[in-house]
Protein backbone atom coordinates (compact mmCIF):
# COMPACT_ATOMS: atom_id res chain seq x y z
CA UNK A 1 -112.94 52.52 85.87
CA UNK A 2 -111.34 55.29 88.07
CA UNK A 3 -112.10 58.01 86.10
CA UNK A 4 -115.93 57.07 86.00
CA UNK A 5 -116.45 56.80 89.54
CA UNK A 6 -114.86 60.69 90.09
CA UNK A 7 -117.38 61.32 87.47
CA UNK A 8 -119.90 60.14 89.20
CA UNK A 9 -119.62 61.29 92.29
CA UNK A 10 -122.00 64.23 93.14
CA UNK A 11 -124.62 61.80 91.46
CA UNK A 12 -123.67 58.61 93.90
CA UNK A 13 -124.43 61.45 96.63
CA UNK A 14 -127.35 63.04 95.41
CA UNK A 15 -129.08 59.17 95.66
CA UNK A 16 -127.80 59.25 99.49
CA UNK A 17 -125.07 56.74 98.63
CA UNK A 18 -122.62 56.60 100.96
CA UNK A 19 -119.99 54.23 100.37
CA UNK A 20 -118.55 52.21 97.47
CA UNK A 21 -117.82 48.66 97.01
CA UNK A 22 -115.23 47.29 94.74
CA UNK A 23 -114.36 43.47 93.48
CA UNK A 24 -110.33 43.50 93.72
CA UNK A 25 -108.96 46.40 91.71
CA UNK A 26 -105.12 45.59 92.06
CA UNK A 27 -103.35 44.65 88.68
CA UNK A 28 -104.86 41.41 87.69
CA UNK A 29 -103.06 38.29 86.85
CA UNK A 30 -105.56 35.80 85.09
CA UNK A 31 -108.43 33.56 86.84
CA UNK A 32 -111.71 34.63 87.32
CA UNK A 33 -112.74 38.15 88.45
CA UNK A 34 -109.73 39.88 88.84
CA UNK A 35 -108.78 37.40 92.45
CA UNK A 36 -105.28 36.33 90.79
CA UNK A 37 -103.36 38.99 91.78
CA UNK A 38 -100.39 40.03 89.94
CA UNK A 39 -99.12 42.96 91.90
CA UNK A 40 -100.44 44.11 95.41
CA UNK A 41 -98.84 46.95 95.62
CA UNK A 42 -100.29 48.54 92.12
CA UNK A 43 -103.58 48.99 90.55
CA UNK A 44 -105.10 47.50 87.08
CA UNK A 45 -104.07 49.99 84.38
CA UNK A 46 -107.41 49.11 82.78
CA UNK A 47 -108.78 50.98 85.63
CA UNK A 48 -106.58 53.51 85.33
CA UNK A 49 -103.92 52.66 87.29
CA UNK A 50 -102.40 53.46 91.04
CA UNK A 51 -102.16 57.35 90.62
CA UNK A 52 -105.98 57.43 89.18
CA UNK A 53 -106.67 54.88 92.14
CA UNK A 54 -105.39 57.33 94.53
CA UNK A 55 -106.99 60.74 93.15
CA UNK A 56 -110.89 58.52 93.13
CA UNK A 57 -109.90 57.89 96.74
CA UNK A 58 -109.46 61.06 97.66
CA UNK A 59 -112.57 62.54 95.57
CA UNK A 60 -114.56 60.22 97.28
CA UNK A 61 -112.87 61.35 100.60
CA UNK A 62 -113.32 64.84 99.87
CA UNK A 63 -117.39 64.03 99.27
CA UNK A 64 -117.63 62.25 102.55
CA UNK A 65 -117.57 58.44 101.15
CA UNK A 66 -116.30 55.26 102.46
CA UNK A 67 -114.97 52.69 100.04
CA UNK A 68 -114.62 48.86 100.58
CA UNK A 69 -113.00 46.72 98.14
CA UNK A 70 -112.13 42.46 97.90
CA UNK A 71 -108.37 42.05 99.46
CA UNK A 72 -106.92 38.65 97.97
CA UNK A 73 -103.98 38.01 100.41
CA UNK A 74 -103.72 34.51 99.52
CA UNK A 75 -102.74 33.86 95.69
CA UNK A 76 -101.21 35.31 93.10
CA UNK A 77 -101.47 34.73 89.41
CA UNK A 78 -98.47 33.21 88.47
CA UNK A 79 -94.95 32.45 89.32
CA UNK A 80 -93.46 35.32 86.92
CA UNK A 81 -95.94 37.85 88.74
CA UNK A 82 -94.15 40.92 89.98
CA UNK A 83 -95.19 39.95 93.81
CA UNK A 84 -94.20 36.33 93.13
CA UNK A 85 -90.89 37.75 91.37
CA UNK A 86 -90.19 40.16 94.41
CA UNK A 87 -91.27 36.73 96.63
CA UNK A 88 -90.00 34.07 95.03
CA UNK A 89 -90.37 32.05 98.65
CA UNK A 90 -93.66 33.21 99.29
CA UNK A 91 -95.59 31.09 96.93
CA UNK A 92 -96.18 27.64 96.10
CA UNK A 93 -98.63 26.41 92.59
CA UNK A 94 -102.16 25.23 93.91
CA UNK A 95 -105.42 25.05 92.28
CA UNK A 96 -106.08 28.84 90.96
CA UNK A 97 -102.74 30.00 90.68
CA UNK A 98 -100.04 30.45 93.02
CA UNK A 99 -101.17 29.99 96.98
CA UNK A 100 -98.76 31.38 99.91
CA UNK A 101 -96.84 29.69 101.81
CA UNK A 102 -98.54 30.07 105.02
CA UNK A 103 -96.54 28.39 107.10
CA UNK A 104 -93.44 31.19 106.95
CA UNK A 105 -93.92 34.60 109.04
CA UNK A 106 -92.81 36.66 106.28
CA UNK A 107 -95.31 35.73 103.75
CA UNK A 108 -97.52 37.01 106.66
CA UNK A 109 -96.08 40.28 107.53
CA UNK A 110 -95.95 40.87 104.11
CA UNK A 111 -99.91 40.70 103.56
CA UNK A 112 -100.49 42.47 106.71
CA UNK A 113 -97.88 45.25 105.91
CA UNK A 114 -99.89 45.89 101.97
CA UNK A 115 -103.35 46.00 104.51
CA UNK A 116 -101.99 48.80 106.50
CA UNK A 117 -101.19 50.68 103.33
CA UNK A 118 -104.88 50.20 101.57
CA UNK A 119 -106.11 51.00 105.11
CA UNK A 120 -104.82 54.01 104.94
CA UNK A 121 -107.09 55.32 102.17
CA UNK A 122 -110.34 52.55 102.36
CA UNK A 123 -112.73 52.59 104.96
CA UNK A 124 -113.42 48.62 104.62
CA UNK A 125 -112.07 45.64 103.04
CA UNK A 126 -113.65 41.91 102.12
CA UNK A 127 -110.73 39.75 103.06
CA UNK A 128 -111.18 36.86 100.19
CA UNK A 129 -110.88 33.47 101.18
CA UNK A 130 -109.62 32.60 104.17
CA UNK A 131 -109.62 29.32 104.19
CA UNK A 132 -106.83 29.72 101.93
CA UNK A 133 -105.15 30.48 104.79
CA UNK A 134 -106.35 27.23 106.76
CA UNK A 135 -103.54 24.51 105.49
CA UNK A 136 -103.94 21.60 107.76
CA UNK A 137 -100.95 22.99 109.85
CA UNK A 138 -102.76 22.49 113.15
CA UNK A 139 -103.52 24.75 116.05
CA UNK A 140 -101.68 27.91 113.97
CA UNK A 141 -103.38 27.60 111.01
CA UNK A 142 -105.53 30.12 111.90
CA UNK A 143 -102.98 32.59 112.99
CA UNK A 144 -103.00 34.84 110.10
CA UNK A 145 -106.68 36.20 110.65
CA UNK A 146 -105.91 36.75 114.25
CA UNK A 147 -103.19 38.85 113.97
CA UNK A 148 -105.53 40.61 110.69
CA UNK A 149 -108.07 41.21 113.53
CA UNK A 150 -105.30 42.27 116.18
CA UNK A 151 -104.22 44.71 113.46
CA UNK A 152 -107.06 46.41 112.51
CA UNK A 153 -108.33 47.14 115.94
CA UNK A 154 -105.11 48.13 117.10
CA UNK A 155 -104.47 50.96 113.96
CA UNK A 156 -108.30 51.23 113.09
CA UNK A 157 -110.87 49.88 115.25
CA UNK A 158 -113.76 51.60 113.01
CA UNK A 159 -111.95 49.46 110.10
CA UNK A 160 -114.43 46.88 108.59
CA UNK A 161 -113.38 43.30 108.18
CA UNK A 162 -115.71 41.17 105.89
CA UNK A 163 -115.54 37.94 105.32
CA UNK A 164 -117.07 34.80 104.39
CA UNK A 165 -118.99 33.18 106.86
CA UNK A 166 -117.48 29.71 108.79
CA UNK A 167 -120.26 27.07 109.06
CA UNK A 168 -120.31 27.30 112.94
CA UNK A 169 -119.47 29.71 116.44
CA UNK A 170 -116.28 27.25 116.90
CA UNK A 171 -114.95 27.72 113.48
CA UNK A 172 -115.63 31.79 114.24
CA UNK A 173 -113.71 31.36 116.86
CA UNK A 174 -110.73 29.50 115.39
CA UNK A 175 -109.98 32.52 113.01
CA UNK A 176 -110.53 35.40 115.39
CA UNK A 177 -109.42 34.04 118.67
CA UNK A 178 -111.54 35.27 121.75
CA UNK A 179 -112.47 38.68 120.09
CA UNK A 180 -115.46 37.28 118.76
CA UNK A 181 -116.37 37.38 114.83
CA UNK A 182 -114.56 39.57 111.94
């Protein structure tokens, strides 16, 4: 939880650790590992919630730590979830939960908008799945992770993107554009 990583702290840098890694940490909707996402905007009460979120993340700040955590911008839990509520458009059922609709610009902005708030406090992110965002809607399909990667360099350019790995240079390509990879 929150709480036990500000406890832990001053040990995590007496070991020379320098930056934590977290699965997804915002309130958790059902599937496996917390990637159902429920609400992107708060944190899992179980981990003590967004204003415990928020005081770790500055603790860890204040001791000179990065932190990097999974971002799931592509499903959420359910149809009654409080983003799928505030969204109703934005989602569509699909094999492990609710998938966006990636088709419609908004459902975009409104991923990209939630990564320029957790960018503001994390140092890196693992953007989960993207071939989530890969629909079979031809040449665009791949337009959301350029315009995450035109993003990030333009507000952070020391902002990590991670990823998993397309099977070749081409497929690379297709998700970042010219830029080379994430």
């Amino acid at each position: 939880d929150f709480q036990g990583v500000i406890e832990k702290v001053d040990y995590l840098n007496e070991m020379g650790i320098n930056m934590v890694y977290f699965g997804p940490f915002h309130d958790f909707g059902g599937g496996i590992w917390g990637f159902n996402v429920d609400d992107i905007y708060a944190h899992e009460w179980k981990f003590g919630g967004t204003s415990k979120y928020i005081e770790m993340m500055k603790t860890l700040k204040n001791h000179n730590m990065k932190c990097m955590f999974d971002w799931v911008p592509g499903q959420v839990g359910s149809q009654n979830s409080p983003t799928a509520k505030k969204n109703p458009n934005f989602f569509q059922p699909e094999q492990f939960g609710h998938g966006t609709k990636q088709e419609y610009c908004e459902p975009r902005a409104f991923y990209l908008n939630n990564l320029l708030w957790n960018m503001s406090i994390t140092d890196a992110v693992r953007f989960d799945n993207p071939k989530f965002w890969d629909n079979g809607l031809g040449p665009e399909h791949y337009e959301f992770s350029r315009a995450l990667r035109k993003l990030t360099d333009r507000w952070d350019p020391q902002y990590y993107l991670f990823s998993e790995i397309p099977e070749t240079v081409w497929d690379i390509n297709q998700y970042t554009g010219s830029n080379g990879p994430m």
